[in-house]
PDB file of N, CA and C in Angstrom:
ATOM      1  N   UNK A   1      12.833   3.638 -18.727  1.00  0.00           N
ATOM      2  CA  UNK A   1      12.831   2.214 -18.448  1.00  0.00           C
ATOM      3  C   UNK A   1      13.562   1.946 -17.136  1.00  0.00           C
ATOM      4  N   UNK A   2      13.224   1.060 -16.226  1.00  0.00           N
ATOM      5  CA  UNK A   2      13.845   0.537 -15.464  1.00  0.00           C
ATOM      6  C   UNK A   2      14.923   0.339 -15.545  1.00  0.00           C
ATOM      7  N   UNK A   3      15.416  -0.529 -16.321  1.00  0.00           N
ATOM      8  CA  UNK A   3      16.575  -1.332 -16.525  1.00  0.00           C
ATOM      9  C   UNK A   3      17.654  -0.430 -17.065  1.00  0.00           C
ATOM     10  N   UNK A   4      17.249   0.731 -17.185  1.00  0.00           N
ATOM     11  CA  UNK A   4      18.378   1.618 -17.919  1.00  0.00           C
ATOM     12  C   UNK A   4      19.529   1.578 -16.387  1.00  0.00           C
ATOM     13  N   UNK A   5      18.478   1.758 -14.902  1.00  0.00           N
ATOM     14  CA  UNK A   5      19.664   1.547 -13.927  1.00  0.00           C
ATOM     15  C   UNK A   5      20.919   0.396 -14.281  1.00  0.00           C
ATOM     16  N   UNK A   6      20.581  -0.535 -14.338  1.00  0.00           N
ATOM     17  CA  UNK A   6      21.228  -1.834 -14.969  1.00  0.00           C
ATOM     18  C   UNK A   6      22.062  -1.836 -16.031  1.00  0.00           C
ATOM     19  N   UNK A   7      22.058  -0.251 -17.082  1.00  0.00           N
ATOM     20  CA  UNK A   7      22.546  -0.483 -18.238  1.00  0.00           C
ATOM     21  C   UNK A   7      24.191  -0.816 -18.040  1.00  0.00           C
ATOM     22  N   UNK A   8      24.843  -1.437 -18.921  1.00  0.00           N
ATOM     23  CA  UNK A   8      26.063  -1.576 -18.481  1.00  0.00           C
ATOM     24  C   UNK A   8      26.877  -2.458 -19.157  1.00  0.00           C
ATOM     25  N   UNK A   9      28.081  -2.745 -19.404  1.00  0.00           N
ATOM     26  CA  UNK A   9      29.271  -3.547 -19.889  1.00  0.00           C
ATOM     27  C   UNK A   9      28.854  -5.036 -19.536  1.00  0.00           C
ATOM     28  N   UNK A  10      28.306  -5.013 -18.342  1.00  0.00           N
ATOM     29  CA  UNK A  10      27.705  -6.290 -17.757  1.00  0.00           C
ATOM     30  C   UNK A  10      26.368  -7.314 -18.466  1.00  0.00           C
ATOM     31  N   UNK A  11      25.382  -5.841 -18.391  1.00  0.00           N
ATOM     32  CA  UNK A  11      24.055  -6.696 -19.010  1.00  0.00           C
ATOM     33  C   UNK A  11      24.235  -6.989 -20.452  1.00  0.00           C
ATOM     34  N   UNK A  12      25.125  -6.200 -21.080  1.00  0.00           N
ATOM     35  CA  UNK A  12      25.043  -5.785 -22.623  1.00  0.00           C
ATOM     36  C   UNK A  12      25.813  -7.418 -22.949  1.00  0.00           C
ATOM     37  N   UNK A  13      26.736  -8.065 -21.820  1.00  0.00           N
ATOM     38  CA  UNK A  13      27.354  -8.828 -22.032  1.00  0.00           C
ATOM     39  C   UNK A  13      26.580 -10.179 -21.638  1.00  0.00           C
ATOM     40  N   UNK A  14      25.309  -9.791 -20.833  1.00  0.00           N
ATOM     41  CA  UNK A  14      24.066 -11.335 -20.129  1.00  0.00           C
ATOM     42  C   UNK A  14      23.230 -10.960 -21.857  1.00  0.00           C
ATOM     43  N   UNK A  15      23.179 -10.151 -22.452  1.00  0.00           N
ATOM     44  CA  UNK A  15      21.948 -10.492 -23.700  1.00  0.00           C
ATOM     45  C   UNK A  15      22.774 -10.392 -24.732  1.00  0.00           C
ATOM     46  N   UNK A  16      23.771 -10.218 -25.159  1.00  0.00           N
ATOM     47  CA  UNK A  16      24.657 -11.149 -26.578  1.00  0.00           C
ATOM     48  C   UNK A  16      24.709 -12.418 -26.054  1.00  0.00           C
ATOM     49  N   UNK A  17      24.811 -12.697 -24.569  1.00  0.00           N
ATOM     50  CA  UNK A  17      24.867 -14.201 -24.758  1.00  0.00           C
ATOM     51  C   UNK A  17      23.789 -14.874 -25.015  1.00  0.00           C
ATOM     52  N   UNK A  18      22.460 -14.218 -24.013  1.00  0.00           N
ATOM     53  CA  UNK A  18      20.881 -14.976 -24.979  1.00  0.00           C
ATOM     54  C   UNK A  18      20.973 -14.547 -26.140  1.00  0.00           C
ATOM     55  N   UNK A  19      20.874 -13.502 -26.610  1.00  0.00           N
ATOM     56  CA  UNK A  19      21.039 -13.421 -28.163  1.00  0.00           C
ATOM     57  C   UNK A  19      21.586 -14.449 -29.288  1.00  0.00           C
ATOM     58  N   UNK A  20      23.358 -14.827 -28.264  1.00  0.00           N
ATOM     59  CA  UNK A  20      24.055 -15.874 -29.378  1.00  0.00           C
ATOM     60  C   UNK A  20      23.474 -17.512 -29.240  1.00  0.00           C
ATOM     61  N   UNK A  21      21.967 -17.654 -28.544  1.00  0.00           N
ATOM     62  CA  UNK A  21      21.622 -19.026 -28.581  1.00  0.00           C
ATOM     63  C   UNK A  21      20.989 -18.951 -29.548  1.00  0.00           C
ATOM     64  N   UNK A  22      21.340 -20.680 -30.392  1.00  0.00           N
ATOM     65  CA  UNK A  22      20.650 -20.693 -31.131  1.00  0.00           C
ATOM     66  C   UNK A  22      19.424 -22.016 -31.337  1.00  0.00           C
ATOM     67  N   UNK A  23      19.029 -22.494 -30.322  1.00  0.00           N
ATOM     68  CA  UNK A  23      18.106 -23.281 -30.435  1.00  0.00           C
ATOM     69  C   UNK A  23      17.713 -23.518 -28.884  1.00  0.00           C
ATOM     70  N   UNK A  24      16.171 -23.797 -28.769  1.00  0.00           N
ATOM     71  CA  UNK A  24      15.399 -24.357 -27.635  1.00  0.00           C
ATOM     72  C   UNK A  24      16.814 -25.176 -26.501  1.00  0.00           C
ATOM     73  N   UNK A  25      17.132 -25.919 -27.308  1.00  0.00           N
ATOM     74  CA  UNK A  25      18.024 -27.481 -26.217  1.00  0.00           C
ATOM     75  C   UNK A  25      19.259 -25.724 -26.002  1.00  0.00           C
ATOM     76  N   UNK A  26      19.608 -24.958 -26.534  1.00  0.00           N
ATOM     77  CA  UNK A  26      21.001 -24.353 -25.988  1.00  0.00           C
ATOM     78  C   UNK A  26      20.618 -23.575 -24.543  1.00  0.00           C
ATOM     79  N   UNK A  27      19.437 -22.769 -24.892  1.00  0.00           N
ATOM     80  CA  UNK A  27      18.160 -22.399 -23.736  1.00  0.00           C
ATOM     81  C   UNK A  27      18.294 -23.360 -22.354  1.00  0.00           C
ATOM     82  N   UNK A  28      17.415 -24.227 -22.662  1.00  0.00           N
ATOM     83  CA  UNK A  28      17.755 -24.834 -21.438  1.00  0.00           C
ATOM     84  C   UNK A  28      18.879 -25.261 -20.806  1.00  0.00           C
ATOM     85  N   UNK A  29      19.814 -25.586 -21.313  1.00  0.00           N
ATOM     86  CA  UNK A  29      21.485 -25.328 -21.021  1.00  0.00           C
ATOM     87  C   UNK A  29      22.164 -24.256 -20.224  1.00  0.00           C
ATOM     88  N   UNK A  30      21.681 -23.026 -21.082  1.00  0.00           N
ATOM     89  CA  UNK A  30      22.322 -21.666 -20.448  1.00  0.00           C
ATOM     90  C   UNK A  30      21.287 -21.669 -18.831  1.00  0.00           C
ATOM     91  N   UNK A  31      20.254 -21.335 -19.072  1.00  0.00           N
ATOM     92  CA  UNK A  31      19.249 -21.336 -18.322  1.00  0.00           C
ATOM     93  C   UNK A  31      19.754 -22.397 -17.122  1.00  0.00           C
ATOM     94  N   UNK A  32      20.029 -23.389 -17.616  1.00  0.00           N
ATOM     95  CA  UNK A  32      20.392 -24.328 -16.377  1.00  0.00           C
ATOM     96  C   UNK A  32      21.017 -23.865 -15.556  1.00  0.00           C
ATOM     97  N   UNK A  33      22.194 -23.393 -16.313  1.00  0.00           N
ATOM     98  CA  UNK A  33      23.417 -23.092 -15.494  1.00  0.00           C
ATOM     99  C   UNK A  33      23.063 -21.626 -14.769  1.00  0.00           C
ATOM    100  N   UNK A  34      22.583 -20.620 -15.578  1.00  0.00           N
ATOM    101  CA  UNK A  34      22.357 -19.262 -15.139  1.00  0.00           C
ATOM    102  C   UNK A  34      21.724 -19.115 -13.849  1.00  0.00           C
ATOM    103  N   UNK A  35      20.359 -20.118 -13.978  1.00  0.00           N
ATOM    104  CA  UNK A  35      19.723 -19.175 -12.522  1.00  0.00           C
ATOM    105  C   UNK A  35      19.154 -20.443 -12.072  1.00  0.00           C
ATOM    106  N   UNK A  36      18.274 -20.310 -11.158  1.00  0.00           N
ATOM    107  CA  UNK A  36      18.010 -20.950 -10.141  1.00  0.00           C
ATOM    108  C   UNK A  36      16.379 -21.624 -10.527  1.00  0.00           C
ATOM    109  N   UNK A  37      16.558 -22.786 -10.016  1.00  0.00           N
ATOM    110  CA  UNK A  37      14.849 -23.266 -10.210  1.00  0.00           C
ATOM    111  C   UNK A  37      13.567 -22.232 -10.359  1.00  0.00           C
ATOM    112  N   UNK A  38      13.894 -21.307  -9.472  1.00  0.00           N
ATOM    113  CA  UNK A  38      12.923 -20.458  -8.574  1.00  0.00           C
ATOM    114  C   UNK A  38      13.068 -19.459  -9.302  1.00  0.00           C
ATOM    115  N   UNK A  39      13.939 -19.053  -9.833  1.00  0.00           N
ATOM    116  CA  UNK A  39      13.771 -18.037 -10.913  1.00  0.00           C
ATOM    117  C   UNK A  39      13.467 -18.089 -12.005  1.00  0.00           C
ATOM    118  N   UNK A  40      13.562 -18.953 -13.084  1.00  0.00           N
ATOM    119  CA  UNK A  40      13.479 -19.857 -14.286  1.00  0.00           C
ATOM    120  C   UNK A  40      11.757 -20.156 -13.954  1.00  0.00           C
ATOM    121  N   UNK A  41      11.315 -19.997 -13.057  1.00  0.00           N
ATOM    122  CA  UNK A  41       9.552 -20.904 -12.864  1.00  0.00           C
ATOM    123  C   UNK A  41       9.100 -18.934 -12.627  1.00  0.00           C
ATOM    124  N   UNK A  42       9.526 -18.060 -12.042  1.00  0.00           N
ATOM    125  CA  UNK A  42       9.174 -16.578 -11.686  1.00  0.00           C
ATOM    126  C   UNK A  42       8.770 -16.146 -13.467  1.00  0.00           C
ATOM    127  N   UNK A  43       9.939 -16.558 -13.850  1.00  0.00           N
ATOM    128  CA  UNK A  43      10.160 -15.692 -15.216  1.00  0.00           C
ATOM    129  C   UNK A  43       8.979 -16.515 -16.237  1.00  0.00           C
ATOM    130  N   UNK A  44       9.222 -17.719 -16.013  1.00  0.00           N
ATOM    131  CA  UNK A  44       7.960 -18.882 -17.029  1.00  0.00           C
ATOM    132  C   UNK A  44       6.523 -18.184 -16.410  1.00  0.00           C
ATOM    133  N   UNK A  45       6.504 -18.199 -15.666  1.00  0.00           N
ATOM    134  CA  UNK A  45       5.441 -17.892 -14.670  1.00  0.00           C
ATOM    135  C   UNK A  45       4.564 -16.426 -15.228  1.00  0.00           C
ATOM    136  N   UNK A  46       5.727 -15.083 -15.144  1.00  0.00           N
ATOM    137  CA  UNK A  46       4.921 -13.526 -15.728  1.00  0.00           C
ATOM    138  C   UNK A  46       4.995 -13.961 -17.288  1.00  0.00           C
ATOM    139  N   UNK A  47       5.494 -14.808 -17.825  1.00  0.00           N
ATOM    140  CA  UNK A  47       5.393 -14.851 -19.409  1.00  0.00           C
ATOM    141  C   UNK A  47       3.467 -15.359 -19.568  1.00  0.00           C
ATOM    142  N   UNK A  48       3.856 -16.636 -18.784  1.00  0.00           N
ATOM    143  CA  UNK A  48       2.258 -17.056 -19.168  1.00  0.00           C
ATOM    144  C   UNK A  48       1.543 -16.014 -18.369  1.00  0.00           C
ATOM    145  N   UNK A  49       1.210 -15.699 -17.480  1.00  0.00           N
ATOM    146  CA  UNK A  49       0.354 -14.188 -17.388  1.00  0.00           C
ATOM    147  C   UNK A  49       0.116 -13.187 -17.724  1.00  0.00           C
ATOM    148  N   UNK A  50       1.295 -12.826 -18.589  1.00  0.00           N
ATOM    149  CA  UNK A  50       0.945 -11.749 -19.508  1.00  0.00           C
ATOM    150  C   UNK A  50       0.149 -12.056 -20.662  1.00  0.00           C
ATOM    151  N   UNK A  51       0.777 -13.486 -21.179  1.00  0.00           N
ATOM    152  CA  UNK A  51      -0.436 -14.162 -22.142  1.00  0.00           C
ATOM    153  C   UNK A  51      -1.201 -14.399 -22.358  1.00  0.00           C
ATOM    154  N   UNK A  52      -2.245 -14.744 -20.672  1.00  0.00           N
ATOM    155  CA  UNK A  52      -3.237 -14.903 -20.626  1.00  0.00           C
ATOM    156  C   UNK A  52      -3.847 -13.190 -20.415  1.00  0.00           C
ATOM    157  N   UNK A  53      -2.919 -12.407 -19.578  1.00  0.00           N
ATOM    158  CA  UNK A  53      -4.022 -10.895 -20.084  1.00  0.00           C
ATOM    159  C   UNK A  53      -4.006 -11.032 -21.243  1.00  0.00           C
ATOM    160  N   UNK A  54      -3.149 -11.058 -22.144  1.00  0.00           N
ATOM    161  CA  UNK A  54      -3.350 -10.236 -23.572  1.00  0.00           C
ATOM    162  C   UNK A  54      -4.733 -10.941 -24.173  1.00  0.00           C
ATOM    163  N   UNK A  55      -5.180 -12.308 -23.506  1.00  0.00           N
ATOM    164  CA  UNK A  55      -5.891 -13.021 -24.130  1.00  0.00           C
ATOM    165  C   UNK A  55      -7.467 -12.378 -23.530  1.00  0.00           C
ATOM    166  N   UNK A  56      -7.183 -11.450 -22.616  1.00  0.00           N
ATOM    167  CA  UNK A  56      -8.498 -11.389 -22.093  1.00  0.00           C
ATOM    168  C   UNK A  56      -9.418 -12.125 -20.866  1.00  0.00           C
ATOM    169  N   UNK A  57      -8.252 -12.727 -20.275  1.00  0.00           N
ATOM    170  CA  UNK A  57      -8.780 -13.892 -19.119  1.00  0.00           C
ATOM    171  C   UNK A  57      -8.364 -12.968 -17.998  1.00  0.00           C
ATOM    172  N   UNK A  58      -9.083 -13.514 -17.099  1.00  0.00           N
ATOM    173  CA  UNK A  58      -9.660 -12.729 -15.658  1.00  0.00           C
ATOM    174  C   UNK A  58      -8.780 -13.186 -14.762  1.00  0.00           C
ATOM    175  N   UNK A  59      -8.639 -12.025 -13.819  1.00  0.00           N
ATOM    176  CA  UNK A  59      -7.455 -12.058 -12.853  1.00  0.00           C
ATOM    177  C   UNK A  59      -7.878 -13.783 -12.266  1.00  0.00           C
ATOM    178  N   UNK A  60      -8.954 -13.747 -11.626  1.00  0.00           N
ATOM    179  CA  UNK A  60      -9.188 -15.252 -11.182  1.00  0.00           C
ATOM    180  C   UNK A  60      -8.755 -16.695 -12.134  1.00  0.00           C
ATOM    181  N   UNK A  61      -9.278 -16.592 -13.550  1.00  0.00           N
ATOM    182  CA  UNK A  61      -8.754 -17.507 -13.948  1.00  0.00           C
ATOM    183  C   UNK A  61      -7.153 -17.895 -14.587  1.00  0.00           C
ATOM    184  N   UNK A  62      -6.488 -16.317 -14.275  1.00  0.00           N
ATOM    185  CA  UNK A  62      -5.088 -16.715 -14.575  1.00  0.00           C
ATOM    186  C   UNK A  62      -4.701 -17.135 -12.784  1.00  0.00           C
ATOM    187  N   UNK A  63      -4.645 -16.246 -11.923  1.00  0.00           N
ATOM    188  CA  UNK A  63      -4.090 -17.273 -10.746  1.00  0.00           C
ATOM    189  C   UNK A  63      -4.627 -18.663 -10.246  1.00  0.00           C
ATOM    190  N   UNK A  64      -6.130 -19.341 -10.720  1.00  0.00           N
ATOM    191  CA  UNK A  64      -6.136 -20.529 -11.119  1.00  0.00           C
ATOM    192  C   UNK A  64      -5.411 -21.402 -12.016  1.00  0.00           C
ATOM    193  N   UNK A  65      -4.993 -21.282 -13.235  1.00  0.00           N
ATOM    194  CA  UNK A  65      -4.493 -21.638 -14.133  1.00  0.00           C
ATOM    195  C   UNK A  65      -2.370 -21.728 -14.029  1.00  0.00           C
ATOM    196  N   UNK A  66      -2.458 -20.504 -13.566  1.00  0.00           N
ATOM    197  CA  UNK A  66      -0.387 -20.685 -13.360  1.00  0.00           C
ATOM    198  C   UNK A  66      -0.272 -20.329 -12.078  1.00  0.00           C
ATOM    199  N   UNK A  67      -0.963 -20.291 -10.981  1.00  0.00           N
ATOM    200  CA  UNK A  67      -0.750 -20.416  -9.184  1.00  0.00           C
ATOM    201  C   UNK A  67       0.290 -19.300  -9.135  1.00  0.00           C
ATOM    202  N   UNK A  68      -0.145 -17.905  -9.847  1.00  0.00           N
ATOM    203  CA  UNK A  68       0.181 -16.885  -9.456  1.00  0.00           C
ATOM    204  C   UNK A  68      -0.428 -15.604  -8.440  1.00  0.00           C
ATOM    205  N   UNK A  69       0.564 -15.116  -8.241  1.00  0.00           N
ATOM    206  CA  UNK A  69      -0.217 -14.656  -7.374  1.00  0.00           C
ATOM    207  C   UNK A  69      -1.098 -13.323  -7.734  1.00  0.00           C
ATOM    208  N   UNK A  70      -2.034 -12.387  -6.757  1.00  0.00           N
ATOM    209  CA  UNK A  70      -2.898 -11.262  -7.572  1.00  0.00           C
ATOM    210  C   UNK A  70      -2.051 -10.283  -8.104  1.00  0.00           C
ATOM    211  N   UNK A  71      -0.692 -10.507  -6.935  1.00  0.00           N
ATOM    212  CA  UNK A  71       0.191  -9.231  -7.149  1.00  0.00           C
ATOM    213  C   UNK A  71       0.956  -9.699  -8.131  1.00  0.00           C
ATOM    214  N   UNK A  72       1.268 -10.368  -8.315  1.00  0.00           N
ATOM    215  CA  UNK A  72       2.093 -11.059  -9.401  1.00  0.00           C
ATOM    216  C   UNK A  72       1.276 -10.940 -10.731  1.00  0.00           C
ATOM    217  N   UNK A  73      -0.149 -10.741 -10.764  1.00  0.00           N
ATOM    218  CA  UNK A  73      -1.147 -10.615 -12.430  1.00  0.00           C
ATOM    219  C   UNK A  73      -1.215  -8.899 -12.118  1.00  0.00           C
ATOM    220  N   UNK A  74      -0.725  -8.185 -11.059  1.00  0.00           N
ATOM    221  CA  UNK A  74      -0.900  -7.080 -11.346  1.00  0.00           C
ATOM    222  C   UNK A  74       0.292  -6.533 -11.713  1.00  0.00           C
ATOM    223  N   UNK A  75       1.370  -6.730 -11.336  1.00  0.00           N
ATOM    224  CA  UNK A  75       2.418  -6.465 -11.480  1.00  0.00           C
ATOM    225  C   UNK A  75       2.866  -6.372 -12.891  1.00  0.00           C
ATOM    226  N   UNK A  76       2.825  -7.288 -13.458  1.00  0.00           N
ATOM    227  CA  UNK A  76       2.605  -7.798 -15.212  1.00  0.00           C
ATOM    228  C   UNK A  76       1.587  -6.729 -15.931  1.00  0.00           C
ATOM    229  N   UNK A  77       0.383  -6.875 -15.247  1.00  0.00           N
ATOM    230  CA  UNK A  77      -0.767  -5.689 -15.977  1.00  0.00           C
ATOM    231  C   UNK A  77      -0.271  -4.778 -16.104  1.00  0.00           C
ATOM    232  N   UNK A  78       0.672  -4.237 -15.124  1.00  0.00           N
ATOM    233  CA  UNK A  78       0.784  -2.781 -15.114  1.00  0.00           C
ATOM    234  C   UNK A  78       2.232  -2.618 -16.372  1.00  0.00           C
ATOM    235  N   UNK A  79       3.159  -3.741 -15.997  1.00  0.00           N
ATOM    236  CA  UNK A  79       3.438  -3.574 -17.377  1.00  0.00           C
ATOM    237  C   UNK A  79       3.703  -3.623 -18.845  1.00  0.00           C
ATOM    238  N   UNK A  80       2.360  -4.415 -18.329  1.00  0.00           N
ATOM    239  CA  UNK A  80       1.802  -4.163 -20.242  1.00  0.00           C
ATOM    240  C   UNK A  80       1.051  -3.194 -20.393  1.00  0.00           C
ATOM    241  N   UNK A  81       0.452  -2.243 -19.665  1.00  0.00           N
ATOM    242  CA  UNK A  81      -0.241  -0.862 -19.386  1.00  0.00           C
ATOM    243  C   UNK A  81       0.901   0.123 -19.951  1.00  0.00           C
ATOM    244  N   UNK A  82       1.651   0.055 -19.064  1.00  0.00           N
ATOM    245  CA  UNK A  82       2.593   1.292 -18.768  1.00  0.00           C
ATOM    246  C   UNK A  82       3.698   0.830 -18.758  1.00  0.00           C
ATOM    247  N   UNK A  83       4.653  -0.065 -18.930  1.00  0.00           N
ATOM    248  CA  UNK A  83       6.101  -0.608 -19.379  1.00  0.00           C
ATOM    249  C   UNK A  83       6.331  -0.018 -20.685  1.00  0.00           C
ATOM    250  N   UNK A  84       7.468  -0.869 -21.031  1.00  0.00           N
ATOM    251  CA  UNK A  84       8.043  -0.251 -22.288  1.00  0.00           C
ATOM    252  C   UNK A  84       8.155  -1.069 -23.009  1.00  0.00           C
ATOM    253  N   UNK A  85       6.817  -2.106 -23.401  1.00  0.00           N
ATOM    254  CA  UNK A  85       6.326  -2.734 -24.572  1.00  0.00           C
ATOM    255  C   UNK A  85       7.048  -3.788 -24.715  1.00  0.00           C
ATOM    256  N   UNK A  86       7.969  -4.553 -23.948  1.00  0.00           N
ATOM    257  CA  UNK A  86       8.650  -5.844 -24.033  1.00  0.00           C
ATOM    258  C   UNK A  86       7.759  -6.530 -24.079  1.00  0.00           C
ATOM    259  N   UNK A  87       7.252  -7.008 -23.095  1.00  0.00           N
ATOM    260  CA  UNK A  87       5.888  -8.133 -23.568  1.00  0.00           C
ATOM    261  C   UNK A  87       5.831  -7.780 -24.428  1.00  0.00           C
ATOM    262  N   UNK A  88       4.928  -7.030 -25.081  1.00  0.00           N
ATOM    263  CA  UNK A  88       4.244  -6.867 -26.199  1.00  0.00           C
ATOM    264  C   UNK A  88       4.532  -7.750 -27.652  1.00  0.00           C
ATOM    265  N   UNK A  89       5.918  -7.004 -27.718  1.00  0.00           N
ATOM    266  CA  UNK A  89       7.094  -7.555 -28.324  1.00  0.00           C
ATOM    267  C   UNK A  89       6.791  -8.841 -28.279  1.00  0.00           C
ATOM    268  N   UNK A  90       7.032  -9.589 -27.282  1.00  0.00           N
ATOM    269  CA  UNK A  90       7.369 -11.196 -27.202  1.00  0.00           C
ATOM    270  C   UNK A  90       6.178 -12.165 -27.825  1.00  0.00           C
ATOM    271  N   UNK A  91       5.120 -11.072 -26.847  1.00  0.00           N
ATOM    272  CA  UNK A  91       3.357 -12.049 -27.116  1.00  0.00           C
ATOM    273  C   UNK A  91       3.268 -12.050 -28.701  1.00  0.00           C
ATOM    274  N   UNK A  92       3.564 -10.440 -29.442  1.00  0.00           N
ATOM    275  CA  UNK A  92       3.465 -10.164 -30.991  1.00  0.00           C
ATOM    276  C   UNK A  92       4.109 -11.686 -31.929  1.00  0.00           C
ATOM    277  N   UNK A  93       4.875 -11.614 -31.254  1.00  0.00           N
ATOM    278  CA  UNK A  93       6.059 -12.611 -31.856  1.00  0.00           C
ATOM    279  C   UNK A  93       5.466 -14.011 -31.975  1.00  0.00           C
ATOM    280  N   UNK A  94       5.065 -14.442 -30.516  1.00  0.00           N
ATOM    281  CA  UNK A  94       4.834 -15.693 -30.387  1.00  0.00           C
ATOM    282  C   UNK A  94       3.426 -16.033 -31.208  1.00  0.00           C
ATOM    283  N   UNK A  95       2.476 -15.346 -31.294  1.00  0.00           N
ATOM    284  CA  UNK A  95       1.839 -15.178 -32.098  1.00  0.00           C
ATOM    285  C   UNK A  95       1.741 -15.267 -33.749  1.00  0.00           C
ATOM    286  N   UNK A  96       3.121 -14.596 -34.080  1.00  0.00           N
ATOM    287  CA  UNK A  96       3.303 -14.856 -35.302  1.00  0.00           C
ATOM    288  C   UNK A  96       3.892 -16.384 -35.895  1.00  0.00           C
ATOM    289  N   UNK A  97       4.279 -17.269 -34.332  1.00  0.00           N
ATOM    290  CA  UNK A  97       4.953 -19.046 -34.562  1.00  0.00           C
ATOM    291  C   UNK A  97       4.006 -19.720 -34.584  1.00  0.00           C
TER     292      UNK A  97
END
């Protein structure tokens, strides 16, 4: 995994804190404060594109639909191809709400 570079006292300490939210309104709170417009719309942004691959929609009609870019629906493809199943995880989930 990527992020294993990242592993650390640090990150372990950025996801108990998403972890310890417990509702939508605390989300946008942390989120407020955490990052930046532009990042918060990056991250909203590969969620709905991965959603729409999993759904089977075409590179064209997802960068119509969330004004992403090709590299940005490939980037995502590749890892839900070949990543280490986080999406997967999330889409599984959301699916099951």
């Amino acid at each position: 995994m990527q992020i294993d570079k990242l592993r650390g006292e640090q990150l372990d300490q950025l996801f108990d804190a998403i972890l310890s939210l417990e509702n939508r309104e605390e989300c946008y709170r942390f989120f407020d404060d955490l990052a930046t417009m532009n990042e918060i719309q990056s991250l909203t942004q590969r969620l709905a594109v991965a959603k729409m691959l999993d759904e089977g929609e075409t590179y064209q009609t997802i960068a119509e639909k969330s004004n992403a870019s090709t590299t940005t629906i490939s980037r995502v493809k590749r890892c839900l191809t070949y990543g280490s199943g986080g999406y997967q995880i999330i889409l599984d989930r959301l699916k099951e709400d």
